[in-house]
C-alpha atoms as a PDB file:
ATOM      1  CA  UNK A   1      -9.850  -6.384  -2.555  1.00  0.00           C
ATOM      2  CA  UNK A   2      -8.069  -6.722   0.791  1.00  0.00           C
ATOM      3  CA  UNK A   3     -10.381  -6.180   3.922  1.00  0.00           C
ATOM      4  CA  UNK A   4      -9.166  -2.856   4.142  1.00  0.00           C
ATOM      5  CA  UNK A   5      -9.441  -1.203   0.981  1.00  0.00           C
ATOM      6  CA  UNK A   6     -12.867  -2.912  -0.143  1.00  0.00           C
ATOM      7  CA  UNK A   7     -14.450  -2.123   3.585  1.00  0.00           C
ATOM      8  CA  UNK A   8     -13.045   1.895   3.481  1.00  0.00           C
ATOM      9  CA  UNK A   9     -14.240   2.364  -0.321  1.00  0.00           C
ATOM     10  CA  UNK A  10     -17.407   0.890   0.510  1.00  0.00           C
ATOM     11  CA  UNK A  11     -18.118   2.848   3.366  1.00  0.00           C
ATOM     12  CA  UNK A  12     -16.710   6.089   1.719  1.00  0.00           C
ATOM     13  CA  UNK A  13     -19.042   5.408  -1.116  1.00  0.00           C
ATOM     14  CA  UNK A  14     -22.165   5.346   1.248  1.00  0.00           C
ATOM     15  CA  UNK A  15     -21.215   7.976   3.346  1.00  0.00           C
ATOM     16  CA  UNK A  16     -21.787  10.356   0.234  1.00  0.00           C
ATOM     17  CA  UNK A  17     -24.758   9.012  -0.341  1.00  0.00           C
ATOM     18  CA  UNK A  18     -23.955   6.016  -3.373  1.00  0.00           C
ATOM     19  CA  UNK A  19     -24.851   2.633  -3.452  1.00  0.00           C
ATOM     20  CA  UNK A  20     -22.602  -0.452  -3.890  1.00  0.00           C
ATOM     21  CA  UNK A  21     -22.272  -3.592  -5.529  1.00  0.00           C
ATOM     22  CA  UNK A  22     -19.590  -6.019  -4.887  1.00  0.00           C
ATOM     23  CA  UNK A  23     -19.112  -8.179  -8.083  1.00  0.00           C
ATOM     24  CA  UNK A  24     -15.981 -10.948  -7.532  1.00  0.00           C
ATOM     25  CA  UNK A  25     -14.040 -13.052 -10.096  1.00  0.00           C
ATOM     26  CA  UNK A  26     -15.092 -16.233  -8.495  1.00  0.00           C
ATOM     27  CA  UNK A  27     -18.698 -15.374  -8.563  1.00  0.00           C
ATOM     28  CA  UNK A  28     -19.716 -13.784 -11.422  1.00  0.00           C
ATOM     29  CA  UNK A  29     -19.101 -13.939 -15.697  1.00  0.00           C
ATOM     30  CA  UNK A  30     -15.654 -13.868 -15.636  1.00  0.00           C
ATOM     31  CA  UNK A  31     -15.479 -17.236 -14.002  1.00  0.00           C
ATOM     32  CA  UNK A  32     -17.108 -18.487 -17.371  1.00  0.00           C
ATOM     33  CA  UNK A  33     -14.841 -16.708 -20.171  1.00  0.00           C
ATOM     34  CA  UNK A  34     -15.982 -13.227 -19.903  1.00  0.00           C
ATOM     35  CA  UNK A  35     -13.798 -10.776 -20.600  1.00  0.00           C
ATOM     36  CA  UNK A  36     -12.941  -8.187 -17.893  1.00  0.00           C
ATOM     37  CA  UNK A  37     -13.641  -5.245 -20.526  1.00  0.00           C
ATOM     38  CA  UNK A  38     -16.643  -7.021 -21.430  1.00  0.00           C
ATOM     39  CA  UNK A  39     -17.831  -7.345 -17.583  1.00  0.00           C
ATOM     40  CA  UNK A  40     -17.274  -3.606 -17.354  1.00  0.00           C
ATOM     41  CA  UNK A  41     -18.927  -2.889 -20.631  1.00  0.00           C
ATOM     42  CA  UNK A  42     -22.130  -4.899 -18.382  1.00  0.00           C
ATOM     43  CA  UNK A  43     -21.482  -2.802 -15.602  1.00  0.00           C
ATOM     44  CA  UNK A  44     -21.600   0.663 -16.615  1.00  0.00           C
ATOM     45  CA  UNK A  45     -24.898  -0.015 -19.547  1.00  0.00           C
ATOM     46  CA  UNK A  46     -26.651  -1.596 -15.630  1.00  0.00           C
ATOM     47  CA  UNK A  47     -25.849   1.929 -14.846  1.00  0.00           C
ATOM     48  CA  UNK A  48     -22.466   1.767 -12.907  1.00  0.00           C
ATOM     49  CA  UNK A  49     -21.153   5.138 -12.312  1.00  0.00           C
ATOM     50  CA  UNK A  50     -17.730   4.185 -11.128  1.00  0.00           C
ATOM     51  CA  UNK A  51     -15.965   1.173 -10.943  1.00  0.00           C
ATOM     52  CA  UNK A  52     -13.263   0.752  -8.072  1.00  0.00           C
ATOM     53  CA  UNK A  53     -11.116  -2.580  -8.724  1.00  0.00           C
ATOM     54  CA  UNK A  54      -9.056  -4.713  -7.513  1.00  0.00           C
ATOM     55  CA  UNK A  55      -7.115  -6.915  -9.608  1.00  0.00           C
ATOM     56  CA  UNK A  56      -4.287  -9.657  -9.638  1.00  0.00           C
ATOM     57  CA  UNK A  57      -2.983  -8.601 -13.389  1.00  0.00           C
ATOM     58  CA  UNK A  58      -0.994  -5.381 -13.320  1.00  0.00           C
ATOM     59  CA  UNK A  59      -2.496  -2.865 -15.646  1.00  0.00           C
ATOM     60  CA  UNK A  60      -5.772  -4.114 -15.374  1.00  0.00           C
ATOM     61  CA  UNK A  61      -8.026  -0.790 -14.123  1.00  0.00           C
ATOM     62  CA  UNK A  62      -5.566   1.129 -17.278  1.00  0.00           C
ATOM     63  CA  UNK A  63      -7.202  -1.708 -19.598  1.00  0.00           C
ATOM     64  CA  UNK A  64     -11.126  -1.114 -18.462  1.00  0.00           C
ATOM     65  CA  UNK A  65      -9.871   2.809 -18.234  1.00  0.00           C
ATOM     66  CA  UNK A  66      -9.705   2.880 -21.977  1.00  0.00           C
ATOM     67  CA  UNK A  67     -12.703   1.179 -22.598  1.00  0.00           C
ATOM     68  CA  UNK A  68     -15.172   2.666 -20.380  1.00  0.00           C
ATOM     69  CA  UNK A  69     -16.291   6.316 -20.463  1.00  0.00           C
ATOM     70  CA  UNK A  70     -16.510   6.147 -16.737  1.00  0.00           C
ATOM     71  CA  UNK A  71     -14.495   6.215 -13.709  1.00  0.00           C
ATOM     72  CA  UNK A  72     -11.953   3.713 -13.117  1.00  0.00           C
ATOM     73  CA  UNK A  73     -10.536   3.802 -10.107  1.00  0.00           C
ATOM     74  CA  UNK A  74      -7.282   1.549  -8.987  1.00  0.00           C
ATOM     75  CA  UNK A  75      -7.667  -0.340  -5.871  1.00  0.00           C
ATOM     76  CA  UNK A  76      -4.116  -2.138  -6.216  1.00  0.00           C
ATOM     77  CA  UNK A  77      -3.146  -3.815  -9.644  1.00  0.00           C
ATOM     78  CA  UNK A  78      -0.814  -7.339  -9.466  1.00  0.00           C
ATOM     79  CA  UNK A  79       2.374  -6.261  -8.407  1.00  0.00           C
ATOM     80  CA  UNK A  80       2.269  -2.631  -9.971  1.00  0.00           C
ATOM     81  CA  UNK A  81       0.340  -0.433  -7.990  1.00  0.00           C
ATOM     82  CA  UNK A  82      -1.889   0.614  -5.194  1.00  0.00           C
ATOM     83  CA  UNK A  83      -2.209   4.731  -5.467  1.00  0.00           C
ATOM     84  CA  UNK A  84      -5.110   4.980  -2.364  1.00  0.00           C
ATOM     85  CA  UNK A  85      -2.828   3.553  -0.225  1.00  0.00           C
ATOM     86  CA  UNK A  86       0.380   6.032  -0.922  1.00  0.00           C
ATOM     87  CA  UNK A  87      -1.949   9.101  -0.954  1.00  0.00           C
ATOM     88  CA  UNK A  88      -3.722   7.496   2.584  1.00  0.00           C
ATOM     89  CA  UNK A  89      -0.056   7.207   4.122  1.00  0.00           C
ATOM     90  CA  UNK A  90       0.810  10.479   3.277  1.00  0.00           C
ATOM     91  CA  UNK A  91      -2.073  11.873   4.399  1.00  0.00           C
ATOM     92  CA  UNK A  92      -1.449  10.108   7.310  1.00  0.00           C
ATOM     93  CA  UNK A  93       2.035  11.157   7.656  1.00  0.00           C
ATOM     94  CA  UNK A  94       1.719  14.897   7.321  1.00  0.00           C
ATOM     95  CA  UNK A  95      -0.916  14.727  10.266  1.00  0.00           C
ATOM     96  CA  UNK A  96       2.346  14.527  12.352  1.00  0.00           C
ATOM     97  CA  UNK A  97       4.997  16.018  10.184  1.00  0.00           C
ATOM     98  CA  UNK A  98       4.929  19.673   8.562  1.00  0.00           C
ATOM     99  CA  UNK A  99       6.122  18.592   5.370  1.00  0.00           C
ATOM    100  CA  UNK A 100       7.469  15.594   3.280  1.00  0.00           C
ATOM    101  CA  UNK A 101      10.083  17.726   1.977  1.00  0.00           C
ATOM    102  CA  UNK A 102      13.280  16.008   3.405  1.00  0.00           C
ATOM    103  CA  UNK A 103      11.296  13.441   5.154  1.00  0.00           C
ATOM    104  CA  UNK A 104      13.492  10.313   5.482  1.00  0.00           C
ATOM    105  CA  UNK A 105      11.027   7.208   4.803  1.00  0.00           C
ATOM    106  CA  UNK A 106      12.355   4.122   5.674  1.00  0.00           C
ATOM    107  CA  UNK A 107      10.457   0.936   3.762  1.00  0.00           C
ATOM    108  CA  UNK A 108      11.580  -2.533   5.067  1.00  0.00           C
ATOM    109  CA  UNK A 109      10.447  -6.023   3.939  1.00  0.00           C
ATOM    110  CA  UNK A 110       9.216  -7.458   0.778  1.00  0.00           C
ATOM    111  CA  UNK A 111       9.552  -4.771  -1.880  1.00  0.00           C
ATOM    112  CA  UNK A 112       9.622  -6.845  -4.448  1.00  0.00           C
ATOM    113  CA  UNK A 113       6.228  -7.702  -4.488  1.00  0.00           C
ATOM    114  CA  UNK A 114       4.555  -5.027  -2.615  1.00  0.00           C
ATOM    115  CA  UNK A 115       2.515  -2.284  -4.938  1.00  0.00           C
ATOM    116  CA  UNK A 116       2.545  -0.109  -1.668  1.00  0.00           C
ATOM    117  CA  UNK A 117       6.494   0.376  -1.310  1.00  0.00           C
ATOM    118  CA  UNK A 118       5.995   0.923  -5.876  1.00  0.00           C
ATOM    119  CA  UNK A 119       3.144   3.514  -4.867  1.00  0.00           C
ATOM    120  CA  UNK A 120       5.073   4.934  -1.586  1.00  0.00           C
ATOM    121  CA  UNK A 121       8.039   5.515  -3.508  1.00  0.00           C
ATOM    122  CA  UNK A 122       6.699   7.471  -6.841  1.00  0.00           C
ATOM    123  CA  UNK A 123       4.274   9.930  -4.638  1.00  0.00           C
ATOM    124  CA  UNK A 124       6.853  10.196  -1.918  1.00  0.00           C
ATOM    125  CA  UNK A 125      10.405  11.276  -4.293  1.00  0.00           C
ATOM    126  CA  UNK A 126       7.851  13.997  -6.169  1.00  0.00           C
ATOM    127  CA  UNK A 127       6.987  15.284  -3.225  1.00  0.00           C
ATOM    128  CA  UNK A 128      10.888  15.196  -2.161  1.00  0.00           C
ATOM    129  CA  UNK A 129      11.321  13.176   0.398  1.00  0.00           C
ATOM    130  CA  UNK A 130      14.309  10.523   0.422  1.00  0.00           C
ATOM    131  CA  UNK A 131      13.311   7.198  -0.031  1.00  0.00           C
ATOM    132  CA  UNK A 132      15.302   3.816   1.277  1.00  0.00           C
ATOM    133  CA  UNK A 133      13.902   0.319   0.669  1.00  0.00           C
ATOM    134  CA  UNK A 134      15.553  -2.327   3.329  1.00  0.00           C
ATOM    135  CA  UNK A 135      15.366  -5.877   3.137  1.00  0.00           C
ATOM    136  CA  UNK A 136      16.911  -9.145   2.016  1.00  0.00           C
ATOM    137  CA  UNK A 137      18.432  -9.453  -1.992  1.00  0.00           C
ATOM    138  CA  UNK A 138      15.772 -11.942  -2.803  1.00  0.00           C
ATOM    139  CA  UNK A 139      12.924  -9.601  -1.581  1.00  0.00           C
ATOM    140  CA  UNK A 140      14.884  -6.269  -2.434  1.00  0.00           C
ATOM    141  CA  UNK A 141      16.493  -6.854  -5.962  1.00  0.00           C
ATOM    142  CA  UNK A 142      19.253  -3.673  -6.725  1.00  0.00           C
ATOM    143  CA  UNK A 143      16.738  -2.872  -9.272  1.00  0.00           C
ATOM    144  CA  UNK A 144      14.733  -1.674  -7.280  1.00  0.00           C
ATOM    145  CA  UNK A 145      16.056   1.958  -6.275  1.00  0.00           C
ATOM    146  CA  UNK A 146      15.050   2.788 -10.229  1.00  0.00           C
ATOM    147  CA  UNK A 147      11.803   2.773  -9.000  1.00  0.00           C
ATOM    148  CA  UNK A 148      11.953   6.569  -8.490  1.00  0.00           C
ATOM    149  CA  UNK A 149      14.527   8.948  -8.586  1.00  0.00           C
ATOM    150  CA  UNK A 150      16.373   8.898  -5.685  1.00  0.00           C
ATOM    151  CA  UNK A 151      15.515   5.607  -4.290  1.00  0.00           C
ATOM    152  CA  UNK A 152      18.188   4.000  -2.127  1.00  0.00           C
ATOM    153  CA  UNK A 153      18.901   0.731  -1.070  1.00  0.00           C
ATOM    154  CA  UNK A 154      20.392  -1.213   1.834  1.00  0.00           C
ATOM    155  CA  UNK A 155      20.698  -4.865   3.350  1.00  0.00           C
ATOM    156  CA  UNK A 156      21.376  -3.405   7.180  1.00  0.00           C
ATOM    157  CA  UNK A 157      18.469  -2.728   8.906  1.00  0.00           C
ATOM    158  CA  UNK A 158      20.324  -1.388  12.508  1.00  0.00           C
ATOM    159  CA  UNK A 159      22.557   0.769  10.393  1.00  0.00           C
ATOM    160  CA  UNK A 160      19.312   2.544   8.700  1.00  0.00           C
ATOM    161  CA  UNK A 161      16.943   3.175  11.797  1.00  0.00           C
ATOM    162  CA  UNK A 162      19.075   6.133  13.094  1.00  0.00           C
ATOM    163  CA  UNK A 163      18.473   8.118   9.747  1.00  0.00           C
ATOM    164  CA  UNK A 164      14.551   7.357  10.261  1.00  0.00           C
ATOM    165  CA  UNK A 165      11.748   9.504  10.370  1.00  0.00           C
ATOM    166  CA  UNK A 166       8.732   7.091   9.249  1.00  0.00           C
ATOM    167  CA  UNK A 167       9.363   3.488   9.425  1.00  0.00           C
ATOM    168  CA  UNK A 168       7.198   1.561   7.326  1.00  0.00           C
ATOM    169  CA  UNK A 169       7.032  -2.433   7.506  1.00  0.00           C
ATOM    170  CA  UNK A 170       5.429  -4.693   4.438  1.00  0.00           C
ATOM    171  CA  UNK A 171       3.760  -7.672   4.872  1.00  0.00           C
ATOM    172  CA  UNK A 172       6.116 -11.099   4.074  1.00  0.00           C
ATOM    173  CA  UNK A 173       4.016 -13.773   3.298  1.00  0.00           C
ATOM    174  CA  UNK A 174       5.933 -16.648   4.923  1.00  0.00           C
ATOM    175  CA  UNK A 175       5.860 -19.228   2.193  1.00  0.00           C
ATOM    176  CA  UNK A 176       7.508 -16.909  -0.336  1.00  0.00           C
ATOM    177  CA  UNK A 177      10.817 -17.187   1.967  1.00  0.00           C
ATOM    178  CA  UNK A 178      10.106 -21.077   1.931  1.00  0.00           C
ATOM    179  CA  UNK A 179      10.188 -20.699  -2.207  1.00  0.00           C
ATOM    180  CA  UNK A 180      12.943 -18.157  -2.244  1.00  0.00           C
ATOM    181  CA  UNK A 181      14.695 -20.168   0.482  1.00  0.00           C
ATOM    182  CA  UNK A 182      15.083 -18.107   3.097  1.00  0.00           C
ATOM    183  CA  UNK A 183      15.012 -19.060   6.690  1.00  0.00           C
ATOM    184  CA  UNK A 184      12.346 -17.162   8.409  1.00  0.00           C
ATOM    185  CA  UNK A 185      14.163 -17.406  11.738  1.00  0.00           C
ATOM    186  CA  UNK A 186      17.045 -15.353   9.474  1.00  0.00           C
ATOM    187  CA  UNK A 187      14.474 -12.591   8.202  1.00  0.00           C
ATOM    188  CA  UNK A 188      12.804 -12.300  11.833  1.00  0.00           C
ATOM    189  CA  UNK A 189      16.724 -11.911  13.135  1.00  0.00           C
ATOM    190  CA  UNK A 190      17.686  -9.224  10.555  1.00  0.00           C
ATOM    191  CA  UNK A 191      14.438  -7.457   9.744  1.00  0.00           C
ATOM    192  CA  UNK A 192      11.645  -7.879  12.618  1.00  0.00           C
ATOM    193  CA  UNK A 193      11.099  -4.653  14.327  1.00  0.00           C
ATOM    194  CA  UNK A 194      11.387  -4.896  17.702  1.00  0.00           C
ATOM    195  CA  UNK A 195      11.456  -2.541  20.395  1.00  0.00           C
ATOM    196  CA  UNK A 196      15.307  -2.805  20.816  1.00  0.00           C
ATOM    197  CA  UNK A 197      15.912  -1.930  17.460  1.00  0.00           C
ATOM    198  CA  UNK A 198      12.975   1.075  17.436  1.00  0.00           C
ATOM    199  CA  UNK A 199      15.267   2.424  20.522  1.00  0.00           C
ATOM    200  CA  UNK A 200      18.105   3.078  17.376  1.00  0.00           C
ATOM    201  CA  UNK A 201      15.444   5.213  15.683  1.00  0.00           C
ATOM    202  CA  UNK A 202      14.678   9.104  16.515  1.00  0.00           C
ATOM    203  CA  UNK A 203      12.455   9.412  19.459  1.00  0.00           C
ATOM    204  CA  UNK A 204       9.757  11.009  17.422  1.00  0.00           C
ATOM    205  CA  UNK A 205      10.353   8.245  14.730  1.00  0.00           C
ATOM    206  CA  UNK A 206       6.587   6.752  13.177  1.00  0.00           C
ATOM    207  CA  UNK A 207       5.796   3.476  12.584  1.00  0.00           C
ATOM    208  CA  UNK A 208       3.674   2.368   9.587  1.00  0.00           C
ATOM    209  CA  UNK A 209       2.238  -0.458   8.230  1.00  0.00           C
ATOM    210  CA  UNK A 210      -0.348  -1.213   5.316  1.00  0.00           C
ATOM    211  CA  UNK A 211      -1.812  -4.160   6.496  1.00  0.00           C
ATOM    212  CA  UNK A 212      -2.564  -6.744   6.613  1.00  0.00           C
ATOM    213  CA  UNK A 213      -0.147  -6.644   9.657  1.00  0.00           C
ATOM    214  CA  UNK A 214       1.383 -10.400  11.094  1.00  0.00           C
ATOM    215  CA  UNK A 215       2.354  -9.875  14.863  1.00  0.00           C
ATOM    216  CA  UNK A 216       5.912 -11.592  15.707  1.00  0.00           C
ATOM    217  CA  UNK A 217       6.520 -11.610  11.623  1.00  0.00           C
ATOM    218  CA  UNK A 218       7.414  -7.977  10.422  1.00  0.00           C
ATOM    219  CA  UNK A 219       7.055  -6.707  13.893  1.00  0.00           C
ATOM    220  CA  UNK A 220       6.572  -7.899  17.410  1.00  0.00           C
ATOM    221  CA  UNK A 221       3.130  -7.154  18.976  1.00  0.00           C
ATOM    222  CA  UNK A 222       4.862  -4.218  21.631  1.00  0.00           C
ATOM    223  CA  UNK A 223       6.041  -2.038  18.632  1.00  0.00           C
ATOM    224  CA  UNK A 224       2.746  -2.687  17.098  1.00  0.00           C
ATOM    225  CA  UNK A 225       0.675  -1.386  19.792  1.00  0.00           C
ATOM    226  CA  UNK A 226       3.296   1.204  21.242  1.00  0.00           C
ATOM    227  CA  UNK A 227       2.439   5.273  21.138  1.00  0.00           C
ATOM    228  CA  UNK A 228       4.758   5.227  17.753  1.00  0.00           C
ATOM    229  CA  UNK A 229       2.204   3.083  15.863  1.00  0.00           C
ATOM    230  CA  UNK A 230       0.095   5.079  13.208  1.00  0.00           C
ATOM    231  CA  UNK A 231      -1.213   1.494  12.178  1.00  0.00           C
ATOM    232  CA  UNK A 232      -4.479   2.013  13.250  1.00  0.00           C
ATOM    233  CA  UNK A 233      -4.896   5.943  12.437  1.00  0.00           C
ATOM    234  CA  UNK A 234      -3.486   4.713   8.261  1.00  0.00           C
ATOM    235  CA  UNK A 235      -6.987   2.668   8.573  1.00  0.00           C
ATOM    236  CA  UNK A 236      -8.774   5.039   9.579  1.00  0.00           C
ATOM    237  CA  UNK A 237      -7.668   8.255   7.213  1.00  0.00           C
ATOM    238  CA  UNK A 238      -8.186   5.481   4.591  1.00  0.00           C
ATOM    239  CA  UNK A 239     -11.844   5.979   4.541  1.00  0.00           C
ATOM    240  CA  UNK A 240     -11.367   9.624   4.068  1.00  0.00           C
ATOM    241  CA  UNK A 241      -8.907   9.456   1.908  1.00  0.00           C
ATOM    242  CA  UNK A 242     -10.849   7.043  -0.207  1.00  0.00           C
ATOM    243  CA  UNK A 243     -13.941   9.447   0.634  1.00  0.00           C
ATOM    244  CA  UNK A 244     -11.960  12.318  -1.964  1.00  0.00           C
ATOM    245  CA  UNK A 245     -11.094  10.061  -4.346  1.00  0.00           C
ATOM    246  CA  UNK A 246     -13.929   8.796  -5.522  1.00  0.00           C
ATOM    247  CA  UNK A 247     -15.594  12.345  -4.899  1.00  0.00           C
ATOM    248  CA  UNK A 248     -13.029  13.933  -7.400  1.00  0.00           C
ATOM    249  CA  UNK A 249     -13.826  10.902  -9.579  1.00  0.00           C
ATOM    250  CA  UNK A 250     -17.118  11.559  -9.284  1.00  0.00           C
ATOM    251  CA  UNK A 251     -17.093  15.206 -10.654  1.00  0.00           C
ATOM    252  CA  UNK A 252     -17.225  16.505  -7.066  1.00  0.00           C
ATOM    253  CA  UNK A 253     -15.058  18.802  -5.358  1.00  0.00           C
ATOM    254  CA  UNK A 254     -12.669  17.854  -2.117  1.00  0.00           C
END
């Protein structure tokens, strides 16, 4: 798992009291031809309560779910999923807004292979609030606003801030524009957020970002650090957040 979620679950676990075991691909059975049911199967007769996990193959934590009689929780699944993350930003959210009802979320950058804008968008539409992904064709296919009910799409960044009340930027890894062919100096021009173009949001607007966050990519290091930032407070709810999860997993009550 990313720095993020593995250091937040791990500390949430210990702060109620569990102990933890971190057991990667590249170190353990797995590496030799085990199967990932199997290496759960291992896990929970050593006397595994829950298993948090991280995987590159999307469905994997539904595959060990129906296997294993206990816990499975989803730490962010290929290119499906990462639920922690969308209940961590909302949480994060409604400490500064009354309600997501009518909440205009704006997600910009590489949808297509970010589990957090997938995530984002199903938790965010049920709990009404309009939904816009912004970005490039080759990192924001049309098919994308079937996502979720509601979802819309656009290519025009400046025309979208006004209409803002969260701002969320994804991470673009730089050598998927090399592969897809786009110029990096082009995505930086059209889809960096700078502070000119958060002075075409609301005021009030909020500025969010998952992480791992690249200064003078997605966003220049002034918008990063300004008093609109929740960056560092959407780290910090995630060990809390995390905290209730595996709690509720647990049997517990939040």
């Amino acid at each position: 798992a990313s720095t993020r979620t593995r250091c937040s679950f791990e500390l949430a676990a210990k702060s109620l009291g569990a102990s933890t075991t971190l057991v990667s691909a590249t170190a353990s059975s797995i590496e030799k031809g085990e199967s990932l049911v199997d290496t759960g199967a291992t896990l929970a007769a050593m006397g595994a309560e829950c298993i948090v996990i991280r995987h590159p193959s999307s469905g994997a934590p539904h595959v060990l779910a129906r296997h294993l009689t206990i816990p499975i929780v989803n730490a962010g699944d290929g290119m499906h999923e990462h639920p922690s993350q969308a209940l961590l930003d909302c949480y994060t959210i409604l400490q500064h807004r009354r309600t997501l009802d009518g909440l205009r979320l704006l997600l910009v950058g590489d949808i297509f292979h970010s589990r957090v804008a997938r995530s984002n968008a199903l938790l965010l539409t049920r709990l009404r609030a309009q939904v816009t992904f912004c970005g490039p064709p080759a990192l924001l296919p049309d098919i994308a606003e079937t996502i979720a009910p509601g979802v819309r799409i656009t290519r025009d960044f400046d025309a979208a801030l006004p209409g803002a009340d969260v701002i969320m930027m994804l991470r673009v890894q730089k050598e998927r524009l090399s592969g897809l062919q786009i110029s990096v100096d082009d995505y930086i021009r059209d889809y960096q957020l700078t502070s000119e173009r958060l002075a075409l949001a609301p005021a009030d607007v909020l500025v969010m970002h998952p992480g791992p966050m690249v200064r003078g990519m997605e966003l220049t290091s002034e918008v990063a650090d300004s008093a609109r930032s929740l960056v560092l407070e959407q780290v910090r709810n995630g060990v809390s957040v995390r905290r209730a999860i595996l709690l509720r997993a647990l049997g517990g009550h939040t």
